[in-house]
PDB file of N, CA and C in Angstrom:
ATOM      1  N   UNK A   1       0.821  -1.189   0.000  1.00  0.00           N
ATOM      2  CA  UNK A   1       0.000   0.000   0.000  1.00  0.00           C
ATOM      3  C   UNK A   1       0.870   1.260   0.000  1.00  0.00           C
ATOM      4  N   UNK A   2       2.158   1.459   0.480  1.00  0.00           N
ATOM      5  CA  UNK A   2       2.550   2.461   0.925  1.00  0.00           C
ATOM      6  C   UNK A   2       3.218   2.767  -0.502  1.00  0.00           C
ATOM      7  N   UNK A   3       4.097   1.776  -0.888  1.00  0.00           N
ATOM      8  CA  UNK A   3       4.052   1.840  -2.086  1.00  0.00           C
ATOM      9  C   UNK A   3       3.518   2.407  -3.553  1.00  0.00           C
ATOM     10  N   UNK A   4       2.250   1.931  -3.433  1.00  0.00           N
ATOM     11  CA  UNK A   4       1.047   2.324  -4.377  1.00  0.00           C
ATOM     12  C   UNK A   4       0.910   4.064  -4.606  1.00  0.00           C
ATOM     13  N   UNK A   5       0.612   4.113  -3.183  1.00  0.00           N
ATOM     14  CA  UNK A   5       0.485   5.653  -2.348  1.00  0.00           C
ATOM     15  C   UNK A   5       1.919   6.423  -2.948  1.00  0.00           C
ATOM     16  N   UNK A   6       3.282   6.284  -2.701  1.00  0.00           N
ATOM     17  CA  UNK A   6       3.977   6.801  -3.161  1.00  0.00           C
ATOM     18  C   UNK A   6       4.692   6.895  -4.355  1.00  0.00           C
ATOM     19  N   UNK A   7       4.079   5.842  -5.378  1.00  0.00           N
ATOM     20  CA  UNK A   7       4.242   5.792  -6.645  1.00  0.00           C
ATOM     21  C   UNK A   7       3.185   6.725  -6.971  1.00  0.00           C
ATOM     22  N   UNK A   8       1.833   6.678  -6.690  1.00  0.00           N
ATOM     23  CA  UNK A   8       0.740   7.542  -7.381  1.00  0.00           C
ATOM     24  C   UNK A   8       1.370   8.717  -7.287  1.00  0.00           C
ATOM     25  N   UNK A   9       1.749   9.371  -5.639  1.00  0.00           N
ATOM     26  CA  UNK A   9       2.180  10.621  -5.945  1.00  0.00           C
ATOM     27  C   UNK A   9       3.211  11.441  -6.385  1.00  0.00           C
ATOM     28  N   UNK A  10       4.584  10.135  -6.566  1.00  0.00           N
ATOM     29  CA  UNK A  10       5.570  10.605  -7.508  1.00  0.00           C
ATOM     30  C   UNK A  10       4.955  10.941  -9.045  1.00  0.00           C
ATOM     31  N   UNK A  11       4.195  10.084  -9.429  1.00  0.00           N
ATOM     32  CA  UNK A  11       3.868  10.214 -11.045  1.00  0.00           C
ATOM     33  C   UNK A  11       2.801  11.314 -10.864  1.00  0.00           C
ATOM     34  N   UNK A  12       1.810  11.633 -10.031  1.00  0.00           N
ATOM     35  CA  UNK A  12       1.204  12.586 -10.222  1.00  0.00           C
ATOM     36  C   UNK A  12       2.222  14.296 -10.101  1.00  0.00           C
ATOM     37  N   UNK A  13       3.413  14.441  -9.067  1.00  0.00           N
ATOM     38  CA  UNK A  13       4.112  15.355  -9.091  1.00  0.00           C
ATOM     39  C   UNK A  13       5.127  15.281 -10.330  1.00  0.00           C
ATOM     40  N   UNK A  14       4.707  14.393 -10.861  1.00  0.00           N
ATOM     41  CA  UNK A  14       6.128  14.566 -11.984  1.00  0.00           C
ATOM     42  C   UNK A  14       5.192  15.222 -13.399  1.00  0.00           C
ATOM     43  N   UNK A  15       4.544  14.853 -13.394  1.00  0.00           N
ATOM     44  CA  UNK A  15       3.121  14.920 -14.564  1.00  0.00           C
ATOM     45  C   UNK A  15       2.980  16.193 -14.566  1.00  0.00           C
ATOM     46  N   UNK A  16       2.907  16.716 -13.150  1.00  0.00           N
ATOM     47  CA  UNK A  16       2.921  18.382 -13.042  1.00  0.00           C
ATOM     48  C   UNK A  16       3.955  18.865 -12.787  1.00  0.00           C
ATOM     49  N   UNK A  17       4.902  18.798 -12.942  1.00  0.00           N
ATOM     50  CA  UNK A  17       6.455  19.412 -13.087  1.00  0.00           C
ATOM     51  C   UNK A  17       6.919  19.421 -14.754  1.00  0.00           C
ATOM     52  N   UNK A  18       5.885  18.380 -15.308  1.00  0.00           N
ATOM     53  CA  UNK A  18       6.708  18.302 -16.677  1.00  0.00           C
ATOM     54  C   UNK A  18       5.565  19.064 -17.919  1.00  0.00           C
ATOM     55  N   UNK A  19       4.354  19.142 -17.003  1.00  0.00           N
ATOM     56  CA  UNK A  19       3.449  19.515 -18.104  1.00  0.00           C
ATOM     57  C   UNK A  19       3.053  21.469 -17.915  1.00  0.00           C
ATOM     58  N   UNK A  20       3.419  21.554 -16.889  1.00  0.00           N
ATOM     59  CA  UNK A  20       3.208  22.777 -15.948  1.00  0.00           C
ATOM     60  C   UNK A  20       4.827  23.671 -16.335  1.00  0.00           C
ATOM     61  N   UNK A  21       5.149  24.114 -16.812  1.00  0.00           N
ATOM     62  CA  UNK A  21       6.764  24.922 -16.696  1.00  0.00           C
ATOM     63  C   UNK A  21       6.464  26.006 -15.873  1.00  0.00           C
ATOM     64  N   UNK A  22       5.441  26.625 -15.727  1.00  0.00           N
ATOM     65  CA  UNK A  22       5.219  28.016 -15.159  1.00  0.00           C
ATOM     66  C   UNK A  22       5.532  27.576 -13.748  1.00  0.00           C
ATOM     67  N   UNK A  23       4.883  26.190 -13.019  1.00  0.00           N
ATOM     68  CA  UNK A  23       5.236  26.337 -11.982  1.00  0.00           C
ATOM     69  C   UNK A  23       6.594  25.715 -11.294  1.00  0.00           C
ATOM     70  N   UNK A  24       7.447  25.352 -12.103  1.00  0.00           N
ATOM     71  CA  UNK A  24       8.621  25.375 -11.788  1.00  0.00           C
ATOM     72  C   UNK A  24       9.579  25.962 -10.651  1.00  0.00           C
ATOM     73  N   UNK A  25       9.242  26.966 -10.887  1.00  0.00           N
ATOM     74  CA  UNK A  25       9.778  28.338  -9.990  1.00  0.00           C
ATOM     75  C   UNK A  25       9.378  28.296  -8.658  1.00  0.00           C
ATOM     76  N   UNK A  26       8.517  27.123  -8.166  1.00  0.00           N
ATOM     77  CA  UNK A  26       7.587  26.631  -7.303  1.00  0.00           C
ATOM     78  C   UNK A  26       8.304  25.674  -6.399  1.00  0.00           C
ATOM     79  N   UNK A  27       9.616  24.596  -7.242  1.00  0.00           N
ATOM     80  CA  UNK A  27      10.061  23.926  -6.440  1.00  0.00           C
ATOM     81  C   UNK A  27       9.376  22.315  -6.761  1.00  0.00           C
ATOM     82  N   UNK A  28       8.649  22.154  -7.971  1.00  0.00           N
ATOM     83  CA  UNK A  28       7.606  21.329  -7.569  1.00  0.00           C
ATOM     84  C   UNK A  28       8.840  19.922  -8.400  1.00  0.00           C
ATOM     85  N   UNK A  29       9.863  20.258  -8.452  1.00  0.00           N
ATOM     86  CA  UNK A  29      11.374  19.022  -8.491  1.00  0.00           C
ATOM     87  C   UNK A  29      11.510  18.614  -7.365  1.00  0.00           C
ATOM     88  N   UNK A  30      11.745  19.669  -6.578  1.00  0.00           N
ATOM     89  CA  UNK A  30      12.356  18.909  -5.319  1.00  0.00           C
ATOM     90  C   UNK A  30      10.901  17.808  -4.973  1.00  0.00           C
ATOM     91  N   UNK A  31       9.645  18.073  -4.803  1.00  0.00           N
ATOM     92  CA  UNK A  31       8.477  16.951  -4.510  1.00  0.00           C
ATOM     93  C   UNK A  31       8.946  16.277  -5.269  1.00  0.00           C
ATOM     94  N   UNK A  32       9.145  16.059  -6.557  1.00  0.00           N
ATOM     95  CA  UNK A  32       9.409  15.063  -7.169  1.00  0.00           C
ATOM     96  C   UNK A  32      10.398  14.106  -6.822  1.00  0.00           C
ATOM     97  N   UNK A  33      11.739  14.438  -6.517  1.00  0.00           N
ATOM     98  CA  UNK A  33      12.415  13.881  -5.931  1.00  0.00           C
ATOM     99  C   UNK A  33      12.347  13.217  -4.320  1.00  0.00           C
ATOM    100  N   UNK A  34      11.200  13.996  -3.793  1.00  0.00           N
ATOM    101  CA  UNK A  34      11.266  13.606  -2.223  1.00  0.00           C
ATOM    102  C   UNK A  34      10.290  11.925  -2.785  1.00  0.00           C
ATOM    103  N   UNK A  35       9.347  12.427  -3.535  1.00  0.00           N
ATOM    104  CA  UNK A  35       8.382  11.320  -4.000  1.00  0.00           C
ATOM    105  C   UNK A  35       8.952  10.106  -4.438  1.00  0.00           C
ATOM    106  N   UNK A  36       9.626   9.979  -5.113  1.00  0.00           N
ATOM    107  CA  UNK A  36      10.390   9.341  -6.114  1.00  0.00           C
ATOM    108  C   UNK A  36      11.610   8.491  -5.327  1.00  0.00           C
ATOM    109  N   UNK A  37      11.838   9.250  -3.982  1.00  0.00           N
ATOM    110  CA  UNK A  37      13.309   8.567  -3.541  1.00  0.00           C
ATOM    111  C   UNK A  37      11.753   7.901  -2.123  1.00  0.00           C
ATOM    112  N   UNK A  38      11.377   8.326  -1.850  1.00  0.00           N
ATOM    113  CA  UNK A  38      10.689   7.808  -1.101  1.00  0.00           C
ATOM    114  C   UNK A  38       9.502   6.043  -1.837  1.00  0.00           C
ATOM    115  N   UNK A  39       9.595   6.441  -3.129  1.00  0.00           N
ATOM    116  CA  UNK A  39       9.059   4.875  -3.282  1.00  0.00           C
ATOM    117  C   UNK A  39       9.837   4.311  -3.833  1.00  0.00           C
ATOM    118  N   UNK A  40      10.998   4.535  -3.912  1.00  0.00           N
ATOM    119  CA  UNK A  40      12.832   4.003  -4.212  1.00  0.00           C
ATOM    120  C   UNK A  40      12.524   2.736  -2.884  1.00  0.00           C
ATOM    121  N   UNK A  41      12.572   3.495  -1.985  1.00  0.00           N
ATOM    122  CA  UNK A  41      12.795   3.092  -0.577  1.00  0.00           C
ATOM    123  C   UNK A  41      11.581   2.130  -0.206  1.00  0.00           C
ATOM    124  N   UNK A  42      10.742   2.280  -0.718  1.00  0.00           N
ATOM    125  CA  UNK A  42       9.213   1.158  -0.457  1.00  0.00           C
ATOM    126  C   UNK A  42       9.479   0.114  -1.261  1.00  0.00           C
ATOM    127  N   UNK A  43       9.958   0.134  -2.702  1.00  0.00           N
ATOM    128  CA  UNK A  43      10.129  -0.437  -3.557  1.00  0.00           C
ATOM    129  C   UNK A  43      10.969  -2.302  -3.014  1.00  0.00           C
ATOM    130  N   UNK A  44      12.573  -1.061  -2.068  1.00  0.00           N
ATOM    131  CA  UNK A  44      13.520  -2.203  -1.946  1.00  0.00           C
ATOM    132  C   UNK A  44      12.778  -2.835  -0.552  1.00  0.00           C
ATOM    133  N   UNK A  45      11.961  -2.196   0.697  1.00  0.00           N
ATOM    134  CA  UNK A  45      11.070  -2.677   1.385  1.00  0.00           C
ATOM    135  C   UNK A  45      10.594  -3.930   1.049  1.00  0.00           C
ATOM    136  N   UNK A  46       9.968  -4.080   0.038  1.00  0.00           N
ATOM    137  CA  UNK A  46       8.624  -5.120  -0.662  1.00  0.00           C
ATOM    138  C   UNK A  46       9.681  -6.282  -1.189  1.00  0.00           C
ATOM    139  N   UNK A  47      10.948  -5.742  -1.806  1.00  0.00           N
ATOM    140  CA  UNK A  47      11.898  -6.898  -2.285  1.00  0.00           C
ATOM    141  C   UNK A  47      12.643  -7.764  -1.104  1.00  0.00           C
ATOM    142  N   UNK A  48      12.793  -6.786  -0.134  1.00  0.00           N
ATOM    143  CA  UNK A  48      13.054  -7.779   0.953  1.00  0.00           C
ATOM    144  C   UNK A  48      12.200  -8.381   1.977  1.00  0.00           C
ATOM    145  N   UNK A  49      11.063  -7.676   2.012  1.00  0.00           N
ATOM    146  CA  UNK A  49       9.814  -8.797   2.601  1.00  0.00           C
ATOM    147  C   UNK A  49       9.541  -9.990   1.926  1.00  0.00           C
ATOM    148  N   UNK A  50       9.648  -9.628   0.219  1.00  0.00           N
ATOM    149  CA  UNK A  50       9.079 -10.789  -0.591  1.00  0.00           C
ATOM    150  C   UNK A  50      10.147 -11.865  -0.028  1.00  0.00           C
ATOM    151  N   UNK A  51      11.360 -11.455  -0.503  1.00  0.00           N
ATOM    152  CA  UNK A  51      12.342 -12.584  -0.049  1.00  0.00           C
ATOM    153  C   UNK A  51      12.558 -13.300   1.163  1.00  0.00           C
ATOM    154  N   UNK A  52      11.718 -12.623   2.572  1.00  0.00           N
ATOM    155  CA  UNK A  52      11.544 -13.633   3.766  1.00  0.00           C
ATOM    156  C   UNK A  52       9.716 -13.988   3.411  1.00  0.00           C
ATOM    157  N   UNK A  53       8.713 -13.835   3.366  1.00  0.00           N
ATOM    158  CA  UNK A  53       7.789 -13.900   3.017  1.00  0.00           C
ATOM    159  C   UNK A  53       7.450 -14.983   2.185  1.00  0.00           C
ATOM    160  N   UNK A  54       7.914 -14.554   1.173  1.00  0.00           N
ATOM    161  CA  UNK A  54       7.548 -15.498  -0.600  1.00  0.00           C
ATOM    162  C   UNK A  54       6.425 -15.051  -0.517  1.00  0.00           C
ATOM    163  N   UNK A  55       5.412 -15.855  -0.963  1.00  0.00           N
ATOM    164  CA  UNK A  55       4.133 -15.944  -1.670  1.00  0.00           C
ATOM    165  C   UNK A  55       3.319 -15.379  -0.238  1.00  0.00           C
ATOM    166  N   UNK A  56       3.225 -15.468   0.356  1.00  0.00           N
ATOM    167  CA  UNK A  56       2.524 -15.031   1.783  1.00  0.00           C
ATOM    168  C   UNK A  56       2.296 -13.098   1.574  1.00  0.00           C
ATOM    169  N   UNK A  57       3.706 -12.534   0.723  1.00  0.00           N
ATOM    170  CA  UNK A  57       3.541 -11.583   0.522  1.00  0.00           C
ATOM    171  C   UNK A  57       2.246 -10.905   0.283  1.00  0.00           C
ATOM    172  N   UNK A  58       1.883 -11.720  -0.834  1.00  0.00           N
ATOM    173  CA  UNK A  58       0.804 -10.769  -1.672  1.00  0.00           C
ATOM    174  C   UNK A  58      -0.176 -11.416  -1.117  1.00  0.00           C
ATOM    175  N   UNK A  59      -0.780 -11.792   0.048  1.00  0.00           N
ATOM    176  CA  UNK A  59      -1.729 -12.079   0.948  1.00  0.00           C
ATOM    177  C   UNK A  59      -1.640 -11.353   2.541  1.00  0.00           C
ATOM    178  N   UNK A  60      -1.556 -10.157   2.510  1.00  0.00           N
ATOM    179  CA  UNK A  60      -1.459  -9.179   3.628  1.00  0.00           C
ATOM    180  C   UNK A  60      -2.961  -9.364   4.556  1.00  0.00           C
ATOM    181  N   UNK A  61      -2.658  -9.538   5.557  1.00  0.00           N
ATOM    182  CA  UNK A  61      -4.205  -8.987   6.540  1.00  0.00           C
ATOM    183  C   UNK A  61      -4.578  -7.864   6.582  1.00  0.00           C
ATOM    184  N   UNK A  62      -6.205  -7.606   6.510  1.00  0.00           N
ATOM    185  CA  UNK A  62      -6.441  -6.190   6.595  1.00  0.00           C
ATOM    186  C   UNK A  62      -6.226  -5.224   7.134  1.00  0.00           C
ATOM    187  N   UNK A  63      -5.810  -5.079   8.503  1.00  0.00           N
ATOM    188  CA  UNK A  63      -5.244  -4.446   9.386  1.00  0.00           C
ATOM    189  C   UNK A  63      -4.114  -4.077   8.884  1.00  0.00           C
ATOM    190  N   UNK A  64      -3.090  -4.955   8.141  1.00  0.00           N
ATOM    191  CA  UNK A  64      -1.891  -4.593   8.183  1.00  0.00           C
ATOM    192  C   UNK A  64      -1.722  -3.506   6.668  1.00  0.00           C
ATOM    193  N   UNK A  65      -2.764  -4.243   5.490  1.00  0.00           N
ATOM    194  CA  UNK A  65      -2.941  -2.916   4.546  1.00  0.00           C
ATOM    195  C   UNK A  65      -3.549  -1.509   4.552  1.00  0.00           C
ATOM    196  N   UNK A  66      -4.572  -1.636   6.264  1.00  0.00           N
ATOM    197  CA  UNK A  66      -4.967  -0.224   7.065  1.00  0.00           C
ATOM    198  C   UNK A  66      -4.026   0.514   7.399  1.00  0.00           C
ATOM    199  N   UNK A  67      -2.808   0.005   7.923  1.00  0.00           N
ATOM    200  CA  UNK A  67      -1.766   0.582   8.812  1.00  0.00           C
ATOM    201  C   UNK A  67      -0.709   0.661   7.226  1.00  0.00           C
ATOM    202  N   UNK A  68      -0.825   0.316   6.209  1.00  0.00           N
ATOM    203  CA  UNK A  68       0.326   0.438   5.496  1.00  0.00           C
ATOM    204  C   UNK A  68      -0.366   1.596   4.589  1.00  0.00           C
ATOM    205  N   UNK A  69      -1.829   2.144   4.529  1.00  0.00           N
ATOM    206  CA  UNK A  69      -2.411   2.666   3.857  1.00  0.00           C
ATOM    207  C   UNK A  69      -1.868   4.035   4.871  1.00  0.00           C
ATOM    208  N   UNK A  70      -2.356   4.015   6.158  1.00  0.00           N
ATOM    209  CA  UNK A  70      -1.819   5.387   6.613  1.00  0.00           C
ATOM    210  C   UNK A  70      -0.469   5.882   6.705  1.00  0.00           C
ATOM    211  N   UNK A  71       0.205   4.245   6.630  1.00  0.00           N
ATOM    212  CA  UNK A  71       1.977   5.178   6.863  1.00  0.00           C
ATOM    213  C   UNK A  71       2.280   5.752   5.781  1.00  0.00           C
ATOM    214  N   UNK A  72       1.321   5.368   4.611  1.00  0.00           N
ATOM    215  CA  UNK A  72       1.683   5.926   2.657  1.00  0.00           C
ATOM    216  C   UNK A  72       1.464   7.319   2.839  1.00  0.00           C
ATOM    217  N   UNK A  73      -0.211   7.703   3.494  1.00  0.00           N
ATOM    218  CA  UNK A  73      -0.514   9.134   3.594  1.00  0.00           C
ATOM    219  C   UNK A  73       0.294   9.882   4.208  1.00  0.00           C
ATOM    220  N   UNK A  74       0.400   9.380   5.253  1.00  0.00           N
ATOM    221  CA  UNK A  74       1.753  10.220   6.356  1.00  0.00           C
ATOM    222  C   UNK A  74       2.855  10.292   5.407  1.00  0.00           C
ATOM    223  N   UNK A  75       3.490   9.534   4.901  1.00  0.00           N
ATOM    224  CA  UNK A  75       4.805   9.793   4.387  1.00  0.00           C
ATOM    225  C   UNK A  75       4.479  11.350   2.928  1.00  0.00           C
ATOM    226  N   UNK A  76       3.164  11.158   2.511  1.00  0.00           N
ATOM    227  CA  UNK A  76       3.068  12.250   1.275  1.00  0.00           C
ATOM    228  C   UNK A  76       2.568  13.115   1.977  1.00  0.00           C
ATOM    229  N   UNK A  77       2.094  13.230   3.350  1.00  0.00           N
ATOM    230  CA  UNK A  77       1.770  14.345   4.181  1.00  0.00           C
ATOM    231  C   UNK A  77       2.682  15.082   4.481  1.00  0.00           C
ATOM    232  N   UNK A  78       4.156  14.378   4.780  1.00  0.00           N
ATOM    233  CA  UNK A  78       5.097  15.008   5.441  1.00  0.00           C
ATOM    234  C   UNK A  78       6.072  15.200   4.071  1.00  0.00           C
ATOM    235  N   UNK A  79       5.874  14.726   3.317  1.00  0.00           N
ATOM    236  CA  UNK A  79       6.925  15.370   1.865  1.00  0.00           C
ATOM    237  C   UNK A  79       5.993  17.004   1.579  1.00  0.00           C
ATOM    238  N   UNK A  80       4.338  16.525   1.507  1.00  0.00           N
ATOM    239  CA  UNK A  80       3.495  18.327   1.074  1.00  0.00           C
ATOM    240  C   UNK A  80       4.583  19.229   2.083  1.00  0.00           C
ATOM    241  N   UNK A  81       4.496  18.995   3.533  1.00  0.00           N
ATOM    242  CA  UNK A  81       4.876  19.717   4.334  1.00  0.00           C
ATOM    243  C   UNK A  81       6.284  20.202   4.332  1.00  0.00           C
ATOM    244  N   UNK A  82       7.147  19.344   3.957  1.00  0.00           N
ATOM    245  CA  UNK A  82       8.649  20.012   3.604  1.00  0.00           C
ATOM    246  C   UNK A  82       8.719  20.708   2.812  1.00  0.00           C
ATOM    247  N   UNK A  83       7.861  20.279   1.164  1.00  0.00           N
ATOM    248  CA  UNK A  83       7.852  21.270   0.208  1.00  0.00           C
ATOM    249  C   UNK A  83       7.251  22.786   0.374  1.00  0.00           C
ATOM    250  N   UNK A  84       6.159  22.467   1.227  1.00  0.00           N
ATOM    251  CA  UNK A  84       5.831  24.127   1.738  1.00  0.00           C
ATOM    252  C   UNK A  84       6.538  24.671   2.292  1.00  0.00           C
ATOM    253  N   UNK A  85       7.486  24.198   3.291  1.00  0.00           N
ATOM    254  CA  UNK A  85       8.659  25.295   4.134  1.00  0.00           C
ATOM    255  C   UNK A  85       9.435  25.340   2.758  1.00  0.00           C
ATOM    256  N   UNK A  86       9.822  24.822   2.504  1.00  0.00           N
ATOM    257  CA  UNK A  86      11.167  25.154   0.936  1.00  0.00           C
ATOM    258  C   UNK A  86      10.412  26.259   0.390  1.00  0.00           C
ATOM    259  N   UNK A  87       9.334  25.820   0.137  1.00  0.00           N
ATOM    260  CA  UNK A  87       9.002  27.214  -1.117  1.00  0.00           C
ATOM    261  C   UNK A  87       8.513  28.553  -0.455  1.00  0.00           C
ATOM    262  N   UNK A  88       8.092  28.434   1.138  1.00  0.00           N
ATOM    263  CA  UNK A  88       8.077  29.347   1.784  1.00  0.00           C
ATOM    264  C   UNK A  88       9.047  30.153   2.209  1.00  0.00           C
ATOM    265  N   UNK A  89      10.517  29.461   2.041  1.00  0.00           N
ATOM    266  CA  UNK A  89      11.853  30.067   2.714  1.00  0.00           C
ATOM    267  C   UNK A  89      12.337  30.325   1.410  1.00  0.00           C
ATOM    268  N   UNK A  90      11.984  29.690   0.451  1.00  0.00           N
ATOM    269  CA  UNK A  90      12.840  30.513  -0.491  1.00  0.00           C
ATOM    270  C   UNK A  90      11.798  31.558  -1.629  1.00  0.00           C
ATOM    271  N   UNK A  91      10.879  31.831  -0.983  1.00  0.00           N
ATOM    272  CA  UNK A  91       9.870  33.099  -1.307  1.00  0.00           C
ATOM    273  C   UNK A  91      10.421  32.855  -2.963  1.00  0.00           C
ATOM    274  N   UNK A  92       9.813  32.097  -3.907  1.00  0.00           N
ATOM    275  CA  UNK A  92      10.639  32.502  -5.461  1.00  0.00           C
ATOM    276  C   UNK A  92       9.783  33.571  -6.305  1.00  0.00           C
ATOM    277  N   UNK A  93       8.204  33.689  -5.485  1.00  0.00           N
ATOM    278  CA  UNK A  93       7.678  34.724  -6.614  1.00  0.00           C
ATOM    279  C   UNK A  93       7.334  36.092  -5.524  1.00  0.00           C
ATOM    280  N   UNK A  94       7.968  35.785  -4.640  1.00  0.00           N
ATOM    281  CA  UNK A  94       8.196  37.292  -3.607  1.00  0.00           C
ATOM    282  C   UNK A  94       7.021  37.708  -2.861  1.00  0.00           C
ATOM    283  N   UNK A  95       6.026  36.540  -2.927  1.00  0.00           N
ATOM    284  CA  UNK A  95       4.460  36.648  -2.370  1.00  0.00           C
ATOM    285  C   UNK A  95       4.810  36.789  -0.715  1.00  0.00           C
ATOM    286  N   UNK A  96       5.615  36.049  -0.003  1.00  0.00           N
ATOM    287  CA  UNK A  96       5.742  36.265   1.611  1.00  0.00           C
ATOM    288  C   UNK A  96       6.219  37.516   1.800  1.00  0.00           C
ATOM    289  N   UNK A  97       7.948  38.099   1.316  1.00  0.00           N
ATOM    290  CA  UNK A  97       7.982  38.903   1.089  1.00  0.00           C
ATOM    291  C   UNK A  97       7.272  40.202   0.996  1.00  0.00           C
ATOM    292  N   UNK A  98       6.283  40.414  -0.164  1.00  0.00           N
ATOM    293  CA  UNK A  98       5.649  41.662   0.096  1.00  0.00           C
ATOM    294  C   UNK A  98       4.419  41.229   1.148  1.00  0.00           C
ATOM    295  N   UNK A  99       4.116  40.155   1.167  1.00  0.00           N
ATOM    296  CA  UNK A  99       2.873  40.177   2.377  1.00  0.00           C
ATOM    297  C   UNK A  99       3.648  41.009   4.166  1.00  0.00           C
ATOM    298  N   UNK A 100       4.711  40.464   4.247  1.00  0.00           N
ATOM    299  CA  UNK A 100       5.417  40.881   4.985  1.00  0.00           C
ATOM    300  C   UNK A 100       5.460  42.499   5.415  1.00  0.00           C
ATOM    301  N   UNK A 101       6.541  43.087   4.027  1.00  0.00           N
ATOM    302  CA  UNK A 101       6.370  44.553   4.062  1.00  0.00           C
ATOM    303  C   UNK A 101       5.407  45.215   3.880  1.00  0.00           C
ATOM    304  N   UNK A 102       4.382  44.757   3.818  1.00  0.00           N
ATOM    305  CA  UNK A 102       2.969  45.488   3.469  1.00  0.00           C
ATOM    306  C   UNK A 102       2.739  46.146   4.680  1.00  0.00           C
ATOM    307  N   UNK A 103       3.009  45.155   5.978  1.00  0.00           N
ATOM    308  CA  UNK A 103       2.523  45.922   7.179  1.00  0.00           C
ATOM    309  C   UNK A 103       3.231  46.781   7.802  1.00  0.00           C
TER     310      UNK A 103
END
């Protein structure tokens, strides 16, 4: 599951990094990369469960695809959340900035 979860949202952030140029300037690479290295990492997970597991693998209990369904969300919860401080600290279209000096 967690997997699934972080493949969907690598290919959905990449889809919009590659079809989108305007928002570039946004940072929306680095998600890509947080996405992308993060189901890197689920990927080799599943290869080494399969290999103590075997076939038992792809017969998970429900509970355990509940709990693998939320650690997926959490993990793309906490990549949204890094990417917002990045693009918040590095102000690229100067929106914090003048919100700032305005007052």
């Amino acid at each position: 599951m967690t997997l699934l979860i972080t493949i969907f949202a690598a290919v959905v952030a990449t889809l919009v990094w590659y079809t989108k140029p305007a928002l570039r300037d946004l940072k929306v690479g680095v998600l890509c990369w947080m996405f992308w290295g993060a189901s890197l990492m689920w990927m080799i997970d599943a290869v080494f469960e399969f290999s103590e597991l075997g076939a038992d693998y792809f017969a998970p209990a429900g509970a355990d695809m509940i709990n693998d369904g939320f650690l997926g969300f959490a993990v793309v919860a906490l990549a949204l959340v890094i990417w917002t401080v990045i693009v918040l600290v590095s102000d690229p279209r100067g929106t914090v900035k003048a919100a700032i000096t305005k007052r």
